[in-house]
PDB file of N, CA and C in Angstrom:
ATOM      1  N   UNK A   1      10.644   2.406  -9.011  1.00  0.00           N
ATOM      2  CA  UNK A   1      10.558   3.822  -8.692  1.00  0.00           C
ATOM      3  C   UNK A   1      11.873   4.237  -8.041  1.00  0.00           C
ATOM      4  N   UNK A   2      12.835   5.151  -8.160  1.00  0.00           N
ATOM      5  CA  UNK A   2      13.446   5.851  -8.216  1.00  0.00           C
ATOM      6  C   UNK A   2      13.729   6.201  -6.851  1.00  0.00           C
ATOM      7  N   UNK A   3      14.915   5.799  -5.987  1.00  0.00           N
ATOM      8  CA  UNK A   3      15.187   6.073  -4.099  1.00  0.00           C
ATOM      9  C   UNK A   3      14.050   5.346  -3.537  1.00  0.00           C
ATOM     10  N   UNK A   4      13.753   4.130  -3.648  1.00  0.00           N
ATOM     11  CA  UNK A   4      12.884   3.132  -3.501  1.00  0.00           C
ATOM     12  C   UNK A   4      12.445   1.951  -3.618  1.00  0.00           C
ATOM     13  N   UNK A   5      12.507   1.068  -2.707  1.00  0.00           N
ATOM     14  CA  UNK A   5      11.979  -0.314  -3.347  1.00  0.00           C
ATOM     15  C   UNK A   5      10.680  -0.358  -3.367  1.00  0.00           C
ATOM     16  N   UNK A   6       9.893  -1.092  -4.209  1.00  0.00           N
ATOM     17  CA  UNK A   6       8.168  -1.118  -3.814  1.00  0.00           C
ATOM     18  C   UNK A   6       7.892  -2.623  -4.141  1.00  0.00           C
ATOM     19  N   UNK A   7       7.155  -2.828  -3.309  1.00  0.00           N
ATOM     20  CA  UNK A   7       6.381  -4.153  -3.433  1.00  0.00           C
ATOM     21  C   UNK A   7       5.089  -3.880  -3.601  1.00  0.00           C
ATOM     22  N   UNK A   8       5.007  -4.682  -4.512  1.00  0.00           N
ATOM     23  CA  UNK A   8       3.113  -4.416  -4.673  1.00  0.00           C
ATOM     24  C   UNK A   8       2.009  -5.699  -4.312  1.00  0.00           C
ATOM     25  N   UNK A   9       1.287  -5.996  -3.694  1.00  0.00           N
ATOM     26  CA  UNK A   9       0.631  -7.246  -3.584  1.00  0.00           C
ATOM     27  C   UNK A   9      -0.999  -6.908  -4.033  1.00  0.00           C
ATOM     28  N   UNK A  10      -1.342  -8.009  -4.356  1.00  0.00           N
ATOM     29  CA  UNK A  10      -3.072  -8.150  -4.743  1.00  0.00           C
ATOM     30  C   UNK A  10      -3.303  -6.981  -5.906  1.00  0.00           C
ATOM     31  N   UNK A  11      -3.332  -6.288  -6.837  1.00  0.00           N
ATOM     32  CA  UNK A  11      -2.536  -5.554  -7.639  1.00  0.00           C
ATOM     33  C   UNK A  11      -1.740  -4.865  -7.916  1.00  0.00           C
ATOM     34  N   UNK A  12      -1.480  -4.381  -9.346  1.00  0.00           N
ATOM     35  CA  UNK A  12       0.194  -4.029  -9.814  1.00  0.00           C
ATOM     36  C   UNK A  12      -0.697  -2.096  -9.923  1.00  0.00           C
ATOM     37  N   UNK A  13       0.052  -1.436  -9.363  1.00  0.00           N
ATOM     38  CA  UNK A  13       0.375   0.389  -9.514  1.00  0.00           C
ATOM     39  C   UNK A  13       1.256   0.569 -11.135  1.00  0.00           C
ATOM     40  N   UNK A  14       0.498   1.137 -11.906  1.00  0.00           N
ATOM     41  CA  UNK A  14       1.656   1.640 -12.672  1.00  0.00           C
ATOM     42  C   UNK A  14       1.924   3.052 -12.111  1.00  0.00           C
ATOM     43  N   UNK A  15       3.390   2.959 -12.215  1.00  0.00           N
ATOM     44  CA  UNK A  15       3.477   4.595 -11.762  1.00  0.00           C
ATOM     45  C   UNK A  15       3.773   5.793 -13.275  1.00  0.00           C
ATOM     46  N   UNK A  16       4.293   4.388 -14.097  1.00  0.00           N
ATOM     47  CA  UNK A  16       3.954   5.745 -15.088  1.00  0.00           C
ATOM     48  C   UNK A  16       2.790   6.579 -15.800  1.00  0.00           C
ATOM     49  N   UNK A  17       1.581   5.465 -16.114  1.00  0.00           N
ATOM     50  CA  UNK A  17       0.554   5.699 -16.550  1.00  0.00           C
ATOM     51  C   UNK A  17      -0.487   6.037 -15.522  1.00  0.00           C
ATOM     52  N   UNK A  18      -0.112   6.082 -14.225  1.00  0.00           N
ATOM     53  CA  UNK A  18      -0.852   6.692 -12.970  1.00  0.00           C
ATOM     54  C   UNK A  18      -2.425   5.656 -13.085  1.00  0.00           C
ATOM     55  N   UNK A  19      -2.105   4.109 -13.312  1.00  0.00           N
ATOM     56  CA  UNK A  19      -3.095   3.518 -13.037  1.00  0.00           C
ATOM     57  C   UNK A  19      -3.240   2.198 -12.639  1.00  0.00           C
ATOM     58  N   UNK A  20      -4.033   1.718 -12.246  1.00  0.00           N
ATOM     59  CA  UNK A  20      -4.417   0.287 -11.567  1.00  0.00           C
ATOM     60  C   UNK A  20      -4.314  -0.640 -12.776  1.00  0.00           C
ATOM     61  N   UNK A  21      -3.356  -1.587 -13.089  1.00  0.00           N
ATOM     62  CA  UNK A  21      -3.165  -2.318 -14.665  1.00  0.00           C
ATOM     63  C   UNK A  21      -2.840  -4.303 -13.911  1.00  0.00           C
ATOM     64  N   UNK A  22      -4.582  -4.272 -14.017  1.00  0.00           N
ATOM     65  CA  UNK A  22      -4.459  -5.114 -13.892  1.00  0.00           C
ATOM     66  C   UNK A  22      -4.507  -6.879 -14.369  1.00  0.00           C
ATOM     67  N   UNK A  23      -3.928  -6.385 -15.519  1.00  0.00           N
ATOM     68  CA  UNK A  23      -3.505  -7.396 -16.401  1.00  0.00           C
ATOM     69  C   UNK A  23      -1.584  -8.359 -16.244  1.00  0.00           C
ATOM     70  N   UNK A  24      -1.261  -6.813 -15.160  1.00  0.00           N
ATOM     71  CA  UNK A  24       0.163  -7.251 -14.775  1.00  0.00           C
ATOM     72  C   UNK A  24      -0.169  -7.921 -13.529  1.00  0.00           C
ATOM     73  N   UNK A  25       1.037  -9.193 -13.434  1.00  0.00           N
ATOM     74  CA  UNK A  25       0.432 -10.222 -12.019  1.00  0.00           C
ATOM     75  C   UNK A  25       1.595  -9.915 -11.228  1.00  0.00           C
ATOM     76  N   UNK A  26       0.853  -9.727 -10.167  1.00  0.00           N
ATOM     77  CA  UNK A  26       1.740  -9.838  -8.590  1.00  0.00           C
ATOM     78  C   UNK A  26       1.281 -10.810  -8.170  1.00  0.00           C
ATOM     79  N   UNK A  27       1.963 -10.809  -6.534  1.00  0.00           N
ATOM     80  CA  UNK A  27       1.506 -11.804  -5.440  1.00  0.00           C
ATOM     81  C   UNK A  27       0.236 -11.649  -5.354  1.00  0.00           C
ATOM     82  N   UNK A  28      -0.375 -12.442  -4.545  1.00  0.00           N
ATOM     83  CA  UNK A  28      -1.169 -12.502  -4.075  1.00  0.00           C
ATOM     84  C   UNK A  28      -1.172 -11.770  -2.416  1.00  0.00           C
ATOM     85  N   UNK A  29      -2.097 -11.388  -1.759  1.00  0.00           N
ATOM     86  CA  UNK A  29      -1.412 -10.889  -0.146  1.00  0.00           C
ATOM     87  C   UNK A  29      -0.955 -11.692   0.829  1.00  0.00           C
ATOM     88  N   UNK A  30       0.528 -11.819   1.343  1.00  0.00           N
ATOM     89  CA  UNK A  30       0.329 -12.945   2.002  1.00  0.00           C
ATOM     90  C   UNK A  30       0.322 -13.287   3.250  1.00  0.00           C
ATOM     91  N   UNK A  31       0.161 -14.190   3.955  1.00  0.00           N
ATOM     92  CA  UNK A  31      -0.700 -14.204   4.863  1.00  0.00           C
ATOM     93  C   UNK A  31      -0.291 -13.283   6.081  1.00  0.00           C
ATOM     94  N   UNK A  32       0.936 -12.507   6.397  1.00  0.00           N
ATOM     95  CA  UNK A  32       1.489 -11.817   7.518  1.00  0.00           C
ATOM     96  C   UNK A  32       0.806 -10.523   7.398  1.00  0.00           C
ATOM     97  N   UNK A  33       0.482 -10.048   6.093  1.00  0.00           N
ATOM     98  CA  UNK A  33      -0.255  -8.770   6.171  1.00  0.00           C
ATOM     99  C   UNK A  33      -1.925  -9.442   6.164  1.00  0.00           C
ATOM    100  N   UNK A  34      -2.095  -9.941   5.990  1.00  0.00           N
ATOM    101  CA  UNK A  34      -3.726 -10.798   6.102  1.00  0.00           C
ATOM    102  C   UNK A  34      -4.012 -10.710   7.897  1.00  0.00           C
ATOM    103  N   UNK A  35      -2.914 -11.321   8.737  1.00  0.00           N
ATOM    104  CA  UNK A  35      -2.643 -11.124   9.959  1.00  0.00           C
ATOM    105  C   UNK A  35      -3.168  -9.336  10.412  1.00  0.00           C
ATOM    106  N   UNK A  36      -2.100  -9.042   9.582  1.00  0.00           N
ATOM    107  CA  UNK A  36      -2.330  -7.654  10.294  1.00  0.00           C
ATOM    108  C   UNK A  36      -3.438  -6.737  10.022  1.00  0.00           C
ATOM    109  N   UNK A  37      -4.358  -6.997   8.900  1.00  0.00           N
ATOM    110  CA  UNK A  37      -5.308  -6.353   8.628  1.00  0.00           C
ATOM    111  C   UNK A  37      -6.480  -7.053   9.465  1.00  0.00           C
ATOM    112  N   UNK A  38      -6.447  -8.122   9.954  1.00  0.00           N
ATOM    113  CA  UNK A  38      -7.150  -8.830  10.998  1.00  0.00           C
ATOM    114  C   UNK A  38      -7.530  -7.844  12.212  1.00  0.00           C
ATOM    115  N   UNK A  39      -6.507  -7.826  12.720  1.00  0.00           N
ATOM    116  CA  UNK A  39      -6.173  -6.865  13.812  1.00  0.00           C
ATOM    117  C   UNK A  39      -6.531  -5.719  13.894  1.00  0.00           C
ATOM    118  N   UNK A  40      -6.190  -5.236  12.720  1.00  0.00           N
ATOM    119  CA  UNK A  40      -6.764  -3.454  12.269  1.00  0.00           C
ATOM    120  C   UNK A  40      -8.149  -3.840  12.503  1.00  0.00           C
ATOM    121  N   UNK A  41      -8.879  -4.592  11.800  1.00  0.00           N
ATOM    122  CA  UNK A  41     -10.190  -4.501  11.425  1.00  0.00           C
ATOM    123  C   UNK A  41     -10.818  -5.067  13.366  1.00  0.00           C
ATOM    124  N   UNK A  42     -10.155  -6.118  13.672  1.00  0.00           N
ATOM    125  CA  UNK A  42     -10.525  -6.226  15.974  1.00  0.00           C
ATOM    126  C   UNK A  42     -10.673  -5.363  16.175  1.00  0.00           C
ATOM    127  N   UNK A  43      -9.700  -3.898  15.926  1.00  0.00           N
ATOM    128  CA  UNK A  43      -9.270  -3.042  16.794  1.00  0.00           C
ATOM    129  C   UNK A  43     -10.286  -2.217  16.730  1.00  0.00           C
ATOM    130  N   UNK A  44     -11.106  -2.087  15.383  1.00  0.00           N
ATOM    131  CA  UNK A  44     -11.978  -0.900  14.980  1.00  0.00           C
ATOM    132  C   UNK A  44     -11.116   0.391  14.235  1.00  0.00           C
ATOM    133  N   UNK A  45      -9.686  -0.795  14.061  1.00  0.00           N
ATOM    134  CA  UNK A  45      -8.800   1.076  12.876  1.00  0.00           C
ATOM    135  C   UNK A  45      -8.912   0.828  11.603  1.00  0.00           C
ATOM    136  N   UNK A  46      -9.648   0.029  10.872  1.00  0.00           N
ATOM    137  CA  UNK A  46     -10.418  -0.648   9.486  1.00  0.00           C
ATOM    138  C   UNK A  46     -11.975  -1.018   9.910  1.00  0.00           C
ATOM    139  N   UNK A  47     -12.587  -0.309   8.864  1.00  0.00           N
ATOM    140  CA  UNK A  47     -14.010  -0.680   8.711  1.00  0.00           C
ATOM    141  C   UNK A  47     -13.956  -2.471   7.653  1.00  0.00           C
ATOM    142  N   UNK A  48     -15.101  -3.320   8.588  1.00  0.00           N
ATOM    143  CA  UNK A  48     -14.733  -4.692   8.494  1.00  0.00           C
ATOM    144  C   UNK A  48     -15.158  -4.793   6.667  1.00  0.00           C
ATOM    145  N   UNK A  49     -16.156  -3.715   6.396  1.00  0.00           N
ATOM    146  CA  UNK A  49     -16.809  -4.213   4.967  1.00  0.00           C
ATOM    147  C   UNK A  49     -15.562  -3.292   3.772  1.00  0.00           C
ATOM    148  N   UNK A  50     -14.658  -2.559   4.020  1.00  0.00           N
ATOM    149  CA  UNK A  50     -13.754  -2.217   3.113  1.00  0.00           C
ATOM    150  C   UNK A  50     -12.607  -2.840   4.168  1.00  0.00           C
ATOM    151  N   UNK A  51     -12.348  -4.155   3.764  1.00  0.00           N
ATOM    152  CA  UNK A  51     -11.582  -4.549   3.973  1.00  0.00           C
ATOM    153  C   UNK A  51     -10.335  -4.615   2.726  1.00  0.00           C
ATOM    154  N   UNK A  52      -8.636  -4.607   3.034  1.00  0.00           N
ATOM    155  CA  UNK A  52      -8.227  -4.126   1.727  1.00  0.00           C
ATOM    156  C   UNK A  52      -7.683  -5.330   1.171  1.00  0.00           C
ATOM    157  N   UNK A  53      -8.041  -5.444  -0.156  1.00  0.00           N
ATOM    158  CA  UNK A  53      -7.074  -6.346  -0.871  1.00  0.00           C
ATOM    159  C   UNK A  53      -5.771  -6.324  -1.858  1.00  0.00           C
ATOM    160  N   UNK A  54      -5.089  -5.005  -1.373  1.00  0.00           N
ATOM    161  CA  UNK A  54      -3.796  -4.596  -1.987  1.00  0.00           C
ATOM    162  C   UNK A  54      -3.255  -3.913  -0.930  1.00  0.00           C
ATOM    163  N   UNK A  55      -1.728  -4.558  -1.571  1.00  0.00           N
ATOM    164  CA  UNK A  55      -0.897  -3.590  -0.607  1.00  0.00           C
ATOM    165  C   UNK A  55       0.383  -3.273  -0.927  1.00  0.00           C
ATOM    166  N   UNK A  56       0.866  -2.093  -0.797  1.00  0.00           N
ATOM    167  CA  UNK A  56       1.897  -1.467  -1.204  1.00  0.00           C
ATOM    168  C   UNK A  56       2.825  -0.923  -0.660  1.00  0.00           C
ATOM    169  N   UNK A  57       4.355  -1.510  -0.587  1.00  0.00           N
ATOM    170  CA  UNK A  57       5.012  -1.463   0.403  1.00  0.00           C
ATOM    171  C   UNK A  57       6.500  -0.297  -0.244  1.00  0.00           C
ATOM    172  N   UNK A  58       6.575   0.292   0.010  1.00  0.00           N
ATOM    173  CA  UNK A  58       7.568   1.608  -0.030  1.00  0.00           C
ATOM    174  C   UNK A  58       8.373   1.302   0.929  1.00  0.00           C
ATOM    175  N   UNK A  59       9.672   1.141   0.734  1.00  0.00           N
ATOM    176  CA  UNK A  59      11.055   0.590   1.744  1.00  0.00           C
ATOM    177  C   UNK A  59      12.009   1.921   1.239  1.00  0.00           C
ATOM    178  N   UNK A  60      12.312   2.448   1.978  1.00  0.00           N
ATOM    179  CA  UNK A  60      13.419   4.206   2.027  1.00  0.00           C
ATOM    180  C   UNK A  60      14.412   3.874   2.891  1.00  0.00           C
ATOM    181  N   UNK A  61      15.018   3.901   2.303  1.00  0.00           N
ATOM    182  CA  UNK A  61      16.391   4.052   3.028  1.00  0.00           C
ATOM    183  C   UNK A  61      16.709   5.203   3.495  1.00  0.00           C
ATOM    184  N   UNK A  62      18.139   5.010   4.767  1.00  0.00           N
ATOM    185  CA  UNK A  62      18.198   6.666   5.616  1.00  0.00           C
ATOM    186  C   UNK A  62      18.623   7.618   4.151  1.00  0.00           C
ATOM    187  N   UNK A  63      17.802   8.547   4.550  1.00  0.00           N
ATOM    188  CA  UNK A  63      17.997   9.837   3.798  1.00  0.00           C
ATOM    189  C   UNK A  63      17.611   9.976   2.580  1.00  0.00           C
ATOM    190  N   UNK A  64      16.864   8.876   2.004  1.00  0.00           N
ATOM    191  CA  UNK A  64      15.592   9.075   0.926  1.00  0.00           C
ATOM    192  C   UNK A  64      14.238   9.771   2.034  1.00  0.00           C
ATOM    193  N   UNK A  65      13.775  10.901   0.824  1.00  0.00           N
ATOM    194  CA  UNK A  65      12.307  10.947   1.160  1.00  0.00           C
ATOM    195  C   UNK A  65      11.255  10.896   0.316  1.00  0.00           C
ATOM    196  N   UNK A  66      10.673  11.603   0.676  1.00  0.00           N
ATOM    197  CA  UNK A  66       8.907  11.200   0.272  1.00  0.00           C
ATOM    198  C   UNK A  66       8.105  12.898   0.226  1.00  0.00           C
ATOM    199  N   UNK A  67       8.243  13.302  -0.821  1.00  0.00           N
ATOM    200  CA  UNK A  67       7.779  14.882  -1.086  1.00  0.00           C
ATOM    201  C   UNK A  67       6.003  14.864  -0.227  1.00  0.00           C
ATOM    202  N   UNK A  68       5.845  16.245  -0.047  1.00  0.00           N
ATOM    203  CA  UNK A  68       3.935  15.960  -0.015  1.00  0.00           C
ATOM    204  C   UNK A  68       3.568  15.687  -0.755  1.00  0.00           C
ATOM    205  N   UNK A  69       2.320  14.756  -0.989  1.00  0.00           N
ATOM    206  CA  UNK A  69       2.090  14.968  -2.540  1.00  0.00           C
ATOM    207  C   UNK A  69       0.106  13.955  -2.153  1.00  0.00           C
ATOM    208  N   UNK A  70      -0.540  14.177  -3.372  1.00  0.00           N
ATOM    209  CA  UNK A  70      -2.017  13.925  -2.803  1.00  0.00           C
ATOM    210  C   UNK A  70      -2.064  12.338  -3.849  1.00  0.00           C
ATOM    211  N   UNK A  71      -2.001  11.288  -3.066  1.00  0.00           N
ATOM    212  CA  UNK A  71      -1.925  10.008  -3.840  1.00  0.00           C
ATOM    213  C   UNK A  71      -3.037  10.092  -4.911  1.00  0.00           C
ATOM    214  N   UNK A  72      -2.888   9.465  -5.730  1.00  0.00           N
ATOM    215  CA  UNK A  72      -3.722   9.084  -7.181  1.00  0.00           C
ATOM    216  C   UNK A  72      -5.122   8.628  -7.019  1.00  0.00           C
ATOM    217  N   UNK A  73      -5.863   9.500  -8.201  1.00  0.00           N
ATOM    218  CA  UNK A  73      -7.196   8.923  -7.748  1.00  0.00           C
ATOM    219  C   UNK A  73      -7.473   7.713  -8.148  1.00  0.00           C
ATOM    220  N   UNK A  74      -6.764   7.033  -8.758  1.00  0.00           N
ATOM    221  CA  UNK A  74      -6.723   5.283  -9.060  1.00  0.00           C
ATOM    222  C   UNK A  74      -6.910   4.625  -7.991  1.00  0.00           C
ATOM    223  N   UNK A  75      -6.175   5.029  -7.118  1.00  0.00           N
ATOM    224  CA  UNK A  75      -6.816   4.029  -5.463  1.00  0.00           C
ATOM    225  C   UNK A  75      -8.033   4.761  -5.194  1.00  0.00           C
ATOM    226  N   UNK A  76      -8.430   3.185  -5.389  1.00  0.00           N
ATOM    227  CA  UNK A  76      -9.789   3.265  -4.435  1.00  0.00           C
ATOM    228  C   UNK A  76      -9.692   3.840  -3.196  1.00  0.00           C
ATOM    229  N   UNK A  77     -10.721   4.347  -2.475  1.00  0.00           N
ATOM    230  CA  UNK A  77     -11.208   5.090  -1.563  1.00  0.00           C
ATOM    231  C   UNK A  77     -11.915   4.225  -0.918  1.00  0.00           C
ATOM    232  N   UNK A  78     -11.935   4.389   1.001  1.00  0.00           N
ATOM    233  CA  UNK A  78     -10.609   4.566   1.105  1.00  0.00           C
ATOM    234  C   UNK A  78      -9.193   4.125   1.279  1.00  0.00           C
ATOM    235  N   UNK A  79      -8.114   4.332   1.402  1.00  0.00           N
ATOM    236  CA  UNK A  79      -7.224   3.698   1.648  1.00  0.00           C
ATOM    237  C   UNK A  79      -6.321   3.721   2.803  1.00  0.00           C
ATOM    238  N   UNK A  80      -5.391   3.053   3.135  1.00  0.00           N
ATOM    239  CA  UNK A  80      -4.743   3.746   4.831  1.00  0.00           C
ATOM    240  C   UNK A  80      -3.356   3.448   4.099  1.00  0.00           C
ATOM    241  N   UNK A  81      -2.548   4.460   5.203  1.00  0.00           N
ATOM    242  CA  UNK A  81      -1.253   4.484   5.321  1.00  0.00           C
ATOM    243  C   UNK A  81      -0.692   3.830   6.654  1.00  0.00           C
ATOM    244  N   UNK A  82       0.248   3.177   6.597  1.00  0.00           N
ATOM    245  CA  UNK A  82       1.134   2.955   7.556  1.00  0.00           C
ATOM    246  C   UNK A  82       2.068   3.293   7.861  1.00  0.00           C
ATOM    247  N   UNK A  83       2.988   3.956   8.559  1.00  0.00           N
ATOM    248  CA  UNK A  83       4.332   3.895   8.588  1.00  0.00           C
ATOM    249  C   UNK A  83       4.667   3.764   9.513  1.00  0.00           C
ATOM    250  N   UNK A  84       6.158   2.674   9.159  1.00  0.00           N
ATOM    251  CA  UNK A  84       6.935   2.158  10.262  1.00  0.00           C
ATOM    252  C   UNK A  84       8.282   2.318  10.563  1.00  0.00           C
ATOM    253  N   UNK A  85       8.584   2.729  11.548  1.00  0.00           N
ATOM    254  CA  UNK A  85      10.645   3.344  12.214  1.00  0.00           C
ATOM    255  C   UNK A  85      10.580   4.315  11.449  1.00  0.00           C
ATOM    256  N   UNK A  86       9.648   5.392  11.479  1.00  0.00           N
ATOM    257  CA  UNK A  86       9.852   6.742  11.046  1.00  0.00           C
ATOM    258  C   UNK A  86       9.380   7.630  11.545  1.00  0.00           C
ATOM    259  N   UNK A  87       9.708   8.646  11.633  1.00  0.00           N
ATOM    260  CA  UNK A  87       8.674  10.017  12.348  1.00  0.00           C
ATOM    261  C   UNK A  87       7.486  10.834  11.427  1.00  0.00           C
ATOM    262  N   UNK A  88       6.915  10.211  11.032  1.00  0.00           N
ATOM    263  CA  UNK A  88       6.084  10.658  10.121  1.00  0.00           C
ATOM    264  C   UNK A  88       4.836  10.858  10.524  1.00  0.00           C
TER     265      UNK A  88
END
């Protein structure tokens, strides 16, 4: 994707066909975000029974952005956002 790196884990996003294709192989999740969804789910900021098994990592560099925009109904519901060293 285009002013962006993306990593995808536990399934592959197509972004052109706007769908979950999961016949293409990624990683698997590994264990540092397994860590951190641990935590989410201690804390009570993840419900323990939708726990997630994908994850999708968007890396921007200074002065790339990120328009509004209403993510795809291909992800399952629901899903969370993170963001990190940004004002968002």
């Amino acid at each position: 994707v285009f002013g962006r790196q993306v990593l995808q884990f536990g399934s592959f996003y197509d972004y052109q066909n706007h769908i979950i294709d999961t016949e293409t192989p990624v990683e698997e999740m590994p264990p540092i975000l397994d860590r951190i969804i641990d935590i989410f789910i201690k804390q009570g900021a993840l419900p323990i029974e939708k726990r997630p098994d994908t994850c999708i990592i968007n890396v921007y560099q200074p002065g790339d952005t990120i328009p509004p925009h209403v993510d795809d109904l291909a992800y399952p519901r629901p899903f969370s956002t993170l963001s990190l060293s940004s004002p968002a």
